[in-house]
PDB file of N, CA and C in Angstrom:
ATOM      1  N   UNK A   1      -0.750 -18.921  27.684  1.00  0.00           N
ATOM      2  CA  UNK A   1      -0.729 -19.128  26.253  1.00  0.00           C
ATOM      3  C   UNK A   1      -2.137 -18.982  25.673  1.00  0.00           C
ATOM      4  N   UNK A   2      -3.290 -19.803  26.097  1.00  0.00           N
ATOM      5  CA  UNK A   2      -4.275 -19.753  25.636  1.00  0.00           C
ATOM      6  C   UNK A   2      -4.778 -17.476  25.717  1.00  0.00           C
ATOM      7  N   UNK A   3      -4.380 -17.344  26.777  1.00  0.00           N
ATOM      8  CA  UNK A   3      -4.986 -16.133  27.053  1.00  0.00           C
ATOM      9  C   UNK A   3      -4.389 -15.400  25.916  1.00  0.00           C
ATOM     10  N   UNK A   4      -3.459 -15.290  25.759  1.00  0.00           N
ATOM     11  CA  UNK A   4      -2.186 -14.636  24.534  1.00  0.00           C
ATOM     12  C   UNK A   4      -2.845 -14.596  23.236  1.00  0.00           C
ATOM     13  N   UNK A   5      -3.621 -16.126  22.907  1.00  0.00           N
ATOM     14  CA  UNK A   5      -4.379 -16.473  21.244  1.00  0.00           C
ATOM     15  C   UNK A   5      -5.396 -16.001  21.358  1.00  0.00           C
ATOM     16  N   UNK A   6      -6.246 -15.887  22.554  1.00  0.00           N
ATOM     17  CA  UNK A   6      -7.474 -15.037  22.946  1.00  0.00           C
ATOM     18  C   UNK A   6      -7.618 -13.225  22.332  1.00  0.00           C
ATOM     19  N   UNK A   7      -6.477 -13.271  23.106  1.00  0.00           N
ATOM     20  CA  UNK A   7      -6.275 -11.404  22.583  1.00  0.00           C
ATOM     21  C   UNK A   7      -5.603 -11.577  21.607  1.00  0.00           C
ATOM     22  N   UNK A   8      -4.392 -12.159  21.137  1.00  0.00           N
ATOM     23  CA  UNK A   8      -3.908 -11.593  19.779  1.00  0.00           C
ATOM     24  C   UNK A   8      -4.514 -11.998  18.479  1.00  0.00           C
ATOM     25  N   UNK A   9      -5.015 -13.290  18.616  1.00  0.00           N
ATOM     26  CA  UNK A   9      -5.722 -14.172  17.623  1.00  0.00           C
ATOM     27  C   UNK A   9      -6.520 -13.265  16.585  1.00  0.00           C
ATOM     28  N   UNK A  10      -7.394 -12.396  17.189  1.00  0.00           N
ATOM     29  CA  UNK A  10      -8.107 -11.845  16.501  1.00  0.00           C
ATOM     30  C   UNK A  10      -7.271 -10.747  15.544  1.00  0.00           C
ATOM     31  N   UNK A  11      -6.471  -9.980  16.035  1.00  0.00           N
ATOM     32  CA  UNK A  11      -5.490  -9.335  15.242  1.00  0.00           C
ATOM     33  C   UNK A  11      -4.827  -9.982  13.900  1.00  0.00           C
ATOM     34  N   UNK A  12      -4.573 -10.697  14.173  1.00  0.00           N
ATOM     35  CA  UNK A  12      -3.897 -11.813  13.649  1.00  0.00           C
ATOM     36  C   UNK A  12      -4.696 -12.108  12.249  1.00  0.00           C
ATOM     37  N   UNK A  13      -5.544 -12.298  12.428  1.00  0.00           N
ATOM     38  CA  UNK A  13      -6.671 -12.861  11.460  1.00  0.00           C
ATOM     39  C   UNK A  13      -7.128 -11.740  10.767  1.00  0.00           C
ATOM     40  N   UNK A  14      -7.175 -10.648  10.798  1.00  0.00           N
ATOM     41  CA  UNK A  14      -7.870  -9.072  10.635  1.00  0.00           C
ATOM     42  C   UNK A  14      -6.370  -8.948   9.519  1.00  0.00           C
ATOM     43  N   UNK A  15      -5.237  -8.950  10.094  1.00  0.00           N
ATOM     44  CA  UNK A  15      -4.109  -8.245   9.196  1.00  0.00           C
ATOM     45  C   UNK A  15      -3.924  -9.509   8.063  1.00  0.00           C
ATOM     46  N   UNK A  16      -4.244 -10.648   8.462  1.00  0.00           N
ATOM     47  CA  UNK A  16      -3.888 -11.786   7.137  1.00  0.00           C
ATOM     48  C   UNK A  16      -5.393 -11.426   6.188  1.00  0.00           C
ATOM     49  N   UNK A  17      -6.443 -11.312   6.926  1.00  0.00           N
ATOM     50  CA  UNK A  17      -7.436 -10.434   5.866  1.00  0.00           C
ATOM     51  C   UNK A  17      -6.587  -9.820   5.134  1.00  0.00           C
ATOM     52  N   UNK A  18      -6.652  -8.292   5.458  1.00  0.00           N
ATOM     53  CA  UNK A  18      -6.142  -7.190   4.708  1.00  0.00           C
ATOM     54  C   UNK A  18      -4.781  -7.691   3.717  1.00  0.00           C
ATOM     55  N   UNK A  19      -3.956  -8.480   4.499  1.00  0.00           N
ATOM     56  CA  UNK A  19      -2.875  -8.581   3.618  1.00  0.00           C
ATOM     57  C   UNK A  19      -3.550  -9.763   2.608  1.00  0.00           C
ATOM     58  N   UNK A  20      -4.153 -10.447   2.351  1.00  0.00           N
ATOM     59  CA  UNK A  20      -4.792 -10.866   1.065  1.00  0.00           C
ATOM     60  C   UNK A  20      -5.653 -10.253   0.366  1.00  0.00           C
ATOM     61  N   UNK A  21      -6.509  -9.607   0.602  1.00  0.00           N
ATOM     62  CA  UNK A  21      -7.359  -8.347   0.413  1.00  0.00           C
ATOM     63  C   UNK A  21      -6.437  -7.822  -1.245  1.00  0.00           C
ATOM     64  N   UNK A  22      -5.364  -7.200   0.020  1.00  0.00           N
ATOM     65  CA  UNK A  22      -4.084  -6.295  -0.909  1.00  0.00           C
ATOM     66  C   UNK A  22      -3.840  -7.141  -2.321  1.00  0.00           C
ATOM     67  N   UNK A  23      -3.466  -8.187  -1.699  1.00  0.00           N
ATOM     68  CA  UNK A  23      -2.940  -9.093  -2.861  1.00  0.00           C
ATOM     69  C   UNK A  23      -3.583  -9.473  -3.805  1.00  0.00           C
ATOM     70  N   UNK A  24      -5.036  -9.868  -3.816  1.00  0.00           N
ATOM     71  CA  UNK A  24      -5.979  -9.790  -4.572  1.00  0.00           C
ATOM     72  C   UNK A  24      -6.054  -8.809  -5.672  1.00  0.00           C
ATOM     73  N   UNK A  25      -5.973  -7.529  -5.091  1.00  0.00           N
ATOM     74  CA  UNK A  25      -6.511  -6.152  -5.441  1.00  0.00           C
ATOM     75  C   UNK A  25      -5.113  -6.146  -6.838  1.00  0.00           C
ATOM     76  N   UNK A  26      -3.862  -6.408  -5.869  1.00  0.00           N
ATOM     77  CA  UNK A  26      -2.664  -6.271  -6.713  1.00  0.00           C
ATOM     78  C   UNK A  26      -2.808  -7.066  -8.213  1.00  0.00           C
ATOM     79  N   UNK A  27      -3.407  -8.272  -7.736  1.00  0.00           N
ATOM     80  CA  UNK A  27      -3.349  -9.513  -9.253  1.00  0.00           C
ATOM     81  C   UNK A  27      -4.135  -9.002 -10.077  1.00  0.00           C
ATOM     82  N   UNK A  28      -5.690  -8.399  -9.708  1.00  0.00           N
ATOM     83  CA  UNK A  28      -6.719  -7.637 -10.323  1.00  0.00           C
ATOM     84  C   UNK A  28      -5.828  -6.876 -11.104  1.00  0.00           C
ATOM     85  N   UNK A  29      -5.223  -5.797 -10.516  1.00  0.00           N
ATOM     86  CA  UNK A  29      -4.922  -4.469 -11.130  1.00  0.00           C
ATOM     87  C   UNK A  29      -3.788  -5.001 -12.670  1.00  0.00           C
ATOM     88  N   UNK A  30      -2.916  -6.140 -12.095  1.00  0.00           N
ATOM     89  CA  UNK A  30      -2.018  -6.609 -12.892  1.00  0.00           C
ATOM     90  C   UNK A  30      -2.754  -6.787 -14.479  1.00  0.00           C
ATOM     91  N   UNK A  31      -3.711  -7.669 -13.936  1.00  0.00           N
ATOM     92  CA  UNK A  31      -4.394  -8.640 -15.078  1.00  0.00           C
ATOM     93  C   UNK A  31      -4.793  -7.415 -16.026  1.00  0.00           C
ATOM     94  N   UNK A  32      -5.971  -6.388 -15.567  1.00  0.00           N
ATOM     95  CA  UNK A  32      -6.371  -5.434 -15.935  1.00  0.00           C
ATOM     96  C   UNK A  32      -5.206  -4.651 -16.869  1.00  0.00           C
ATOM     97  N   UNK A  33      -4.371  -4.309 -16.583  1.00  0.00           N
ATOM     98  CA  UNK A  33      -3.103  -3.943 -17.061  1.00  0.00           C
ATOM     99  C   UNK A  33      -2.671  -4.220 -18.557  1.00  0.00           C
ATOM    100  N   UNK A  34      -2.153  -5.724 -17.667  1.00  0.00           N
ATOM    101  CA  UNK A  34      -1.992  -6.873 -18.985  1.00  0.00           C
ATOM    102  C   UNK A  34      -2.871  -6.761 -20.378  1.00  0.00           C
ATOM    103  N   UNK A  35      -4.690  -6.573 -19.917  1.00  0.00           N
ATOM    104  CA  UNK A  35      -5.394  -6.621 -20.847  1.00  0.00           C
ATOM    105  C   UNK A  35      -4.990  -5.606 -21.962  1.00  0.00           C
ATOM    106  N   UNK A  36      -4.801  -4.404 -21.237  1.00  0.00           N
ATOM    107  CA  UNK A  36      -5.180  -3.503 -21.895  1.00  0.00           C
ATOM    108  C   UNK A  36      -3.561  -2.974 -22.846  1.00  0.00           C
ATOM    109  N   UNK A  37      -2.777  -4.099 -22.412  1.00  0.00           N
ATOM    110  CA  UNK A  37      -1.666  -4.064 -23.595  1.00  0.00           C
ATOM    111  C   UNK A  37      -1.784  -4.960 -24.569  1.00  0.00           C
ATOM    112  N   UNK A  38      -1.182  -4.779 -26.032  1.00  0.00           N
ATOM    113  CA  UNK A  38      -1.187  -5.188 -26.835  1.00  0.00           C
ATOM    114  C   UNK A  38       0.281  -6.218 -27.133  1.00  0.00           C
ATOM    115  N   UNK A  39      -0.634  -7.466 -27.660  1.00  0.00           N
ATOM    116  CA  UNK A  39       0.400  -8.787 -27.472  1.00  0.00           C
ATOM    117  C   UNK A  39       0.721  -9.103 -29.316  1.00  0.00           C
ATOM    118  N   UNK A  40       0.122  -7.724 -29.862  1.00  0.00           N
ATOM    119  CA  UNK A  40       1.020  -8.400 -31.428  1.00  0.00           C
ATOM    120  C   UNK A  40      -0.199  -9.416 -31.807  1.00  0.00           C
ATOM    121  N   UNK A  41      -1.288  -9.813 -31.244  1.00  0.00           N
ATOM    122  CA  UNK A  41      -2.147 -10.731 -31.785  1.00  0.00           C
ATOM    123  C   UNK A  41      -3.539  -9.910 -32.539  1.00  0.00           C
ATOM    124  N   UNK A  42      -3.204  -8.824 -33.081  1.00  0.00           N
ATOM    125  CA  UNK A  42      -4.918  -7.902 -33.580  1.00  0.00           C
ATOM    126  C   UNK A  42      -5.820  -7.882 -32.351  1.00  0.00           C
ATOM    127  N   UNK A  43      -7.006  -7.640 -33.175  1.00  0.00           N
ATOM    128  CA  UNK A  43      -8.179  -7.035 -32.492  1.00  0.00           C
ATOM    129  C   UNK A  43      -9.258  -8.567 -32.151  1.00  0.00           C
ATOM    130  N   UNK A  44      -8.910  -9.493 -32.997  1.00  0.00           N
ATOM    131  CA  UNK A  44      -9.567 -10.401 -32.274  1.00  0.00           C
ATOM    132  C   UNK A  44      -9.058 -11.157 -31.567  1.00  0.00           C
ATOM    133  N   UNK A  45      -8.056 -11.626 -31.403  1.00  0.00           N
ATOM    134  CA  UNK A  45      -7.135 -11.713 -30.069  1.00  0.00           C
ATOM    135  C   UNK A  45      -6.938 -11.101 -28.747  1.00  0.00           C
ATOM    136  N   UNK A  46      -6.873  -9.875 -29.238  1.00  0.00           N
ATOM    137  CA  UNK A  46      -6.995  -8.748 -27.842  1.00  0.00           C
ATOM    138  C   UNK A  46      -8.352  -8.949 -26.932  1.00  0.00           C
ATOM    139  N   UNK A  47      -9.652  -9.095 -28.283  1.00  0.00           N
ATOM    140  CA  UNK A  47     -11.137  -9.169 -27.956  1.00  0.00           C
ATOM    141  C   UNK A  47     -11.381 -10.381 -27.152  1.00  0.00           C
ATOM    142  N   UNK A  48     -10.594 -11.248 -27.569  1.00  0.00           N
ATOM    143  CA  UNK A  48     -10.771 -12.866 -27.322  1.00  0.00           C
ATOM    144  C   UNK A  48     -10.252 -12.834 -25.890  1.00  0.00           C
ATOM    145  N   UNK A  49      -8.879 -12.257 -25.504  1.00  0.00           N
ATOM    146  CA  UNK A  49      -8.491 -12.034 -24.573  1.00  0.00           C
ATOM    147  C   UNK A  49      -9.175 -11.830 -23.422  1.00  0.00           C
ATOM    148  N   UNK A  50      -9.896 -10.921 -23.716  1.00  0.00           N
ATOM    149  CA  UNK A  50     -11.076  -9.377 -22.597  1.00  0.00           C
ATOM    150  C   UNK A  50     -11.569 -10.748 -22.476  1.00  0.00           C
ATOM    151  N   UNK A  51     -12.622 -11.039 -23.576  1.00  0.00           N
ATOM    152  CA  UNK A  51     -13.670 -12.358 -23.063  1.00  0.00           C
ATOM    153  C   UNK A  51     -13.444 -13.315 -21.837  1.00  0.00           C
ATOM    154  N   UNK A  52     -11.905 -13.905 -22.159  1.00  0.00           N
ATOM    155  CA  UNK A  52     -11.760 -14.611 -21.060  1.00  0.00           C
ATOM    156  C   UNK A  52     -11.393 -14.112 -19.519  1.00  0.00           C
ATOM    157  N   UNK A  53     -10.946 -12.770 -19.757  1.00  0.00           N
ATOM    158  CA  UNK A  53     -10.901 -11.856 -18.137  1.00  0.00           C
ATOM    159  C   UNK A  53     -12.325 -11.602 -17.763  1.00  0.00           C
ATOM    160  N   UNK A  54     -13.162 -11.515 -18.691  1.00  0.00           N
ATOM    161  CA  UNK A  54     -14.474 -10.988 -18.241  1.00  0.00           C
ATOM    162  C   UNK A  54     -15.053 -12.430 -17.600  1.00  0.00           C
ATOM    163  N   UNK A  55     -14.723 -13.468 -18.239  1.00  0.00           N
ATOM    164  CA  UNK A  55     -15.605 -14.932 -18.359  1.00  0.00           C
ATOM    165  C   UNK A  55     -15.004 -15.287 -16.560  1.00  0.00           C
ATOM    166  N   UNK A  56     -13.801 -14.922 -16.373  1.00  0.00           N
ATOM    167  CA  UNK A  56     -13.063 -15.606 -15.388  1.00  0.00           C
ATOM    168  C   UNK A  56     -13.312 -14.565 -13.959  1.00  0.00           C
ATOM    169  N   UNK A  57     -14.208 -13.603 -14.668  1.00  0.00           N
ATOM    170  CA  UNK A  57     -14.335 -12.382 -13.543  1.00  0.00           C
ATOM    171  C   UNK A  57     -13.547 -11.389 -13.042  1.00  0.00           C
ATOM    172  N   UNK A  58     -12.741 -11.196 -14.161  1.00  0.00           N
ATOM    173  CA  UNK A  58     -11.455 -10.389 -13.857  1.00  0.00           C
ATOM    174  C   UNK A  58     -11.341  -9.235 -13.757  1.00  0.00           C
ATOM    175  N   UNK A  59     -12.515  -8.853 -15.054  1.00  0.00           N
ATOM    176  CA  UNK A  59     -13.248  -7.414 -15.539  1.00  0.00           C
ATOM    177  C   UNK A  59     -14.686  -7.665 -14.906  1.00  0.00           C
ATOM    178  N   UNK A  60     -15.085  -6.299 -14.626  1.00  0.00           N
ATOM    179  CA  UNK A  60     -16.179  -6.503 -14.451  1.00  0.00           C
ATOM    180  C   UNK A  60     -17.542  -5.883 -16.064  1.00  0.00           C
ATOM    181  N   UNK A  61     -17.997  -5.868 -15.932  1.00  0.00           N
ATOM    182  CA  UNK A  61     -18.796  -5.461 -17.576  1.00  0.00           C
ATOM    183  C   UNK A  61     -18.629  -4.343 -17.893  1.00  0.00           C
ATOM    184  N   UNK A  62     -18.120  -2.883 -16.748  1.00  0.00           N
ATOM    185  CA  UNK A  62     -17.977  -2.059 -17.158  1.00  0.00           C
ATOM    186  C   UNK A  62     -16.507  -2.093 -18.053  1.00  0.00           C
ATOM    187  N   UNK A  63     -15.988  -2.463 -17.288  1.00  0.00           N
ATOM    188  CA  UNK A  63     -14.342  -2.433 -17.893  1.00  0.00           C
ATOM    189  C   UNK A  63     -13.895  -3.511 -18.867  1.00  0.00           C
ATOM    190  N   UNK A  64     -14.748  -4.250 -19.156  1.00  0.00           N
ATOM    191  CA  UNK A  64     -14.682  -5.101 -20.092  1.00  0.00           C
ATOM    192  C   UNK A  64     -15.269  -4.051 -21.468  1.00  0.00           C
ATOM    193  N   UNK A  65     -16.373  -3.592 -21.441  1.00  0.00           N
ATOM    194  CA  UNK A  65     -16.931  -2.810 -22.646  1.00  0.00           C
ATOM    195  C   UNK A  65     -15.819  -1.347 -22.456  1.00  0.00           C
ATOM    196  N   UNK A  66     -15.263  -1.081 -21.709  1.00  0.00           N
ATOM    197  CA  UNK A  66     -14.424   0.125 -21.787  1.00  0.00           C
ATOM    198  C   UNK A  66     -13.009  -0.351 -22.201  1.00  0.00           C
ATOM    199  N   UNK A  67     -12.487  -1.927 -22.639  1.00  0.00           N
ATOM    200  CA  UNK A  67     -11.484  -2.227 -22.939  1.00  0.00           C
ATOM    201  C   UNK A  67     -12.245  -2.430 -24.131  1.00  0.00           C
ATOM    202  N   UNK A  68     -12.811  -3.362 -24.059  1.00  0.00           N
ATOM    203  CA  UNK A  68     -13.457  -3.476 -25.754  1.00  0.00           C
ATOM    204  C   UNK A  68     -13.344  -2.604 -26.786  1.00  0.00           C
ATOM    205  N   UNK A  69     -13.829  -0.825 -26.162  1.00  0.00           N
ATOM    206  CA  UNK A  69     -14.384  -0.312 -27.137  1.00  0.00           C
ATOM    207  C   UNK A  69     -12.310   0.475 -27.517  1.00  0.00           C
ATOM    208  N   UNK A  70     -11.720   0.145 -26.505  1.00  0.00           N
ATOM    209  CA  UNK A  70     -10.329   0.889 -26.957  1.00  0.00           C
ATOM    210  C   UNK A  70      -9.637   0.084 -28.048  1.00  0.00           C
ATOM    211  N   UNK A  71      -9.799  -1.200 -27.770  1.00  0.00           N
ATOM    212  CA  UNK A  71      -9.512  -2.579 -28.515  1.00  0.00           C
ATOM    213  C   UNK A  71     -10.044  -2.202 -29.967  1.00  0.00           C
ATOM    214  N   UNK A  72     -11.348  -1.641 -30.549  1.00  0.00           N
ATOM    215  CA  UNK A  72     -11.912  -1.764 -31.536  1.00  0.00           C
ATOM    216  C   UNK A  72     -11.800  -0.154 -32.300  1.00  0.00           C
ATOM    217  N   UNK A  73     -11.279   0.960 -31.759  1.00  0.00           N
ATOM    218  CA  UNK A  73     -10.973   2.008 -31.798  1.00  0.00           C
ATOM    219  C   UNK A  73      -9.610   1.894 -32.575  1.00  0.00           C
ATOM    220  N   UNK A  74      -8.829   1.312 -31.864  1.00  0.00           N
ATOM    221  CA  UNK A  74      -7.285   1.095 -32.326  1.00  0.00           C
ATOM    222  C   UNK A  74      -6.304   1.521 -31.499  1.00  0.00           C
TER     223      UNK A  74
END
């Protein structure tokens, strides 16, 4: 048994990486998404919105000023 957690253990730990990794990546992409639809609340709502994805680290500054500037465009 011990020998078994020896060799597989490490596998083990490598694929629950990656499979949170994924999942991460997935909520990111969601949120990002989300932002960049419109909830019926204008442009300072939408803006207000970004702020708090950016504040919470969701966006990073590029994609925060590249939602911004679509947000203020129309």
């Amino acid at each position: 048994m011990f020998v078994y957690l020896i060799v597989r253990g490490r596998g083990t730990g490598a694929r629950g990486s990656q499979r949170a990794h994924r999942y991460e990546e997935e909520v990111r992409s969601f949120v990002r998404e989300a932002a960049g639809t419109t909830g019926g609340t204008g442009h300072v709502g939408e803006r207000s919105g970004l702020a708090e994805l950016k504040h919470r680290r969701d966006l990073t500054q590029g994609e925060y000023e590249q939602a911004k500037a679509k947000v203020l465009v129309g």
